[in-house]
Protein backbone atom coordinates (compact mmCIF):
# COMPACT_ATOMS: atom_id res chain seq x y z
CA UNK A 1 7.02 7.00 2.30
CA UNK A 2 3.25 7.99 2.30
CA UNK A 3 0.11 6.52 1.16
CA UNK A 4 -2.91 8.63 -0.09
CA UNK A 5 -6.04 6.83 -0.34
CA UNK A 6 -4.94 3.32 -0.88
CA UNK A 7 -7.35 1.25 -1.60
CA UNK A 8 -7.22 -2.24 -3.16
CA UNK A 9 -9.87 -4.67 -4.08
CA UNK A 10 -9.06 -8.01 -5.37
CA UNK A 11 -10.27 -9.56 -8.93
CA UNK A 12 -12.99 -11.82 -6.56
CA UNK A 13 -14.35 -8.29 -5.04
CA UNK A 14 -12.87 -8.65 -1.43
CA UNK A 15 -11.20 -5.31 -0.23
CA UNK A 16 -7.33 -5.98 0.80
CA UNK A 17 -7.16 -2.05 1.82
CA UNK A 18 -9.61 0.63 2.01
CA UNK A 19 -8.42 4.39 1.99
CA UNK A 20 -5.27 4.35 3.99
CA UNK A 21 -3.29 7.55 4.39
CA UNK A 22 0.14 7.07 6.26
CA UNK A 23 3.06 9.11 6.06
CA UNK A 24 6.57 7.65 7.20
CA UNK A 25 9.32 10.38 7.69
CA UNK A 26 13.10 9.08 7.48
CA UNK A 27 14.56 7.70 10.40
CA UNK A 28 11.44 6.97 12.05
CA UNK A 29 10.77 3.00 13.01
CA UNK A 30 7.07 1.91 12.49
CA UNK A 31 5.15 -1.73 13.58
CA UNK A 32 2.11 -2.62 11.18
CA UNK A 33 0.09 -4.65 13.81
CA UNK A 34 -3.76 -5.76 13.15
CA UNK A 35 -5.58 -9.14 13.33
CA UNK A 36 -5.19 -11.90 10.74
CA UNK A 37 -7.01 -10.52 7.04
CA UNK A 38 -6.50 -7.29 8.20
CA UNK A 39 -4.44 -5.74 5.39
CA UNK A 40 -0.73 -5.93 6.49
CA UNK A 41 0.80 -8.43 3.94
CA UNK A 42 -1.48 -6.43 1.36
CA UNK A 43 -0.07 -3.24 2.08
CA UNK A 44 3.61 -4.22 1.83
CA UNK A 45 2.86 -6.10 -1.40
CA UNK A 46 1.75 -2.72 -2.57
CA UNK A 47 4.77 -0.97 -0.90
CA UNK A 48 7.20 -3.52 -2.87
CA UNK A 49 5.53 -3.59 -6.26
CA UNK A 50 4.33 -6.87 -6.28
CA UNK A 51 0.84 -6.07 -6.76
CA UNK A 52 -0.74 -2.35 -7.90
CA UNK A 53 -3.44 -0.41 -5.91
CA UNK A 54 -7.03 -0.32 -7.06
CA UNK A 55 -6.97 3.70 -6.36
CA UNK A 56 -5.04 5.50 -4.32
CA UNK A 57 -1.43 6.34 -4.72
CA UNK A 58 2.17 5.37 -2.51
CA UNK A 59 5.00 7.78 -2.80
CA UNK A 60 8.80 6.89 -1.49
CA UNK A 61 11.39 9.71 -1.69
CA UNK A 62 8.93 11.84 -2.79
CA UNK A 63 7.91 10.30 -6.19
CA UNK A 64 4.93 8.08 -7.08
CA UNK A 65 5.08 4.48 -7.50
CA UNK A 66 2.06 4.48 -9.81
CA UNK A 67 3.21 3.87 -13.77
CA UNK A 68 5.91 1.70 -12.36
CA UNK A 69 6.15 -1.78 -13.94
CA UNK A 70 4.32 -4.16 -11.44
CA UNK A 71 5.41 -7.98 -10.77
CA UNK A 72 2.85 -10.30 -10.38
C-alpha cells in the first residue's frame, strides 16, 4: 500500500489529512498512533473507500484507488 500526497479536507473546510506519503511493503506490521483529531480514522476511511481524498492518491497492489466507486 502507499499514499502520495494525501490530503483531505472536509465539506466544512477542516483538514482530516494533509500530504501524507507512506509506503507499506507486504508482510510488514504497522501501528497508526497520534492524539485524538489527528487523522487516523480519516486515513483508514480513505484506505477502505468509504470516503475519497481531496488530492493525493492511495495505491494497494500496485494500482490506484482513485476512479473507484466511493461509499458514503
Amino acid at each position: 500500500m502507499r499514499a502520495e500526497n494525501l490530503i483531505k479536507t472536509y465539506n466544512n473546510g477542516v483538514s482530516g489529512l494533509k500530504g501524507i506519503n507512506l509506503s507499506i511493503y507486504n508482510g510488514e506490521m504497522v501501528g497508526i498512533l497520534g492524539k485524538s483529531g489527528s487523522g487516523k480514522t480519516t486515513f483508514f476511511r480513505l484506505l477502505n473507500g468509504s470516503i475519497a481524498p481531496t488530492e493525493g492518491d492511495l495505491f494497494v497492489l500496485g494500482r490506484s484507488l482513485r476512479g473507484l466507486p466511493y461509499k458514503a
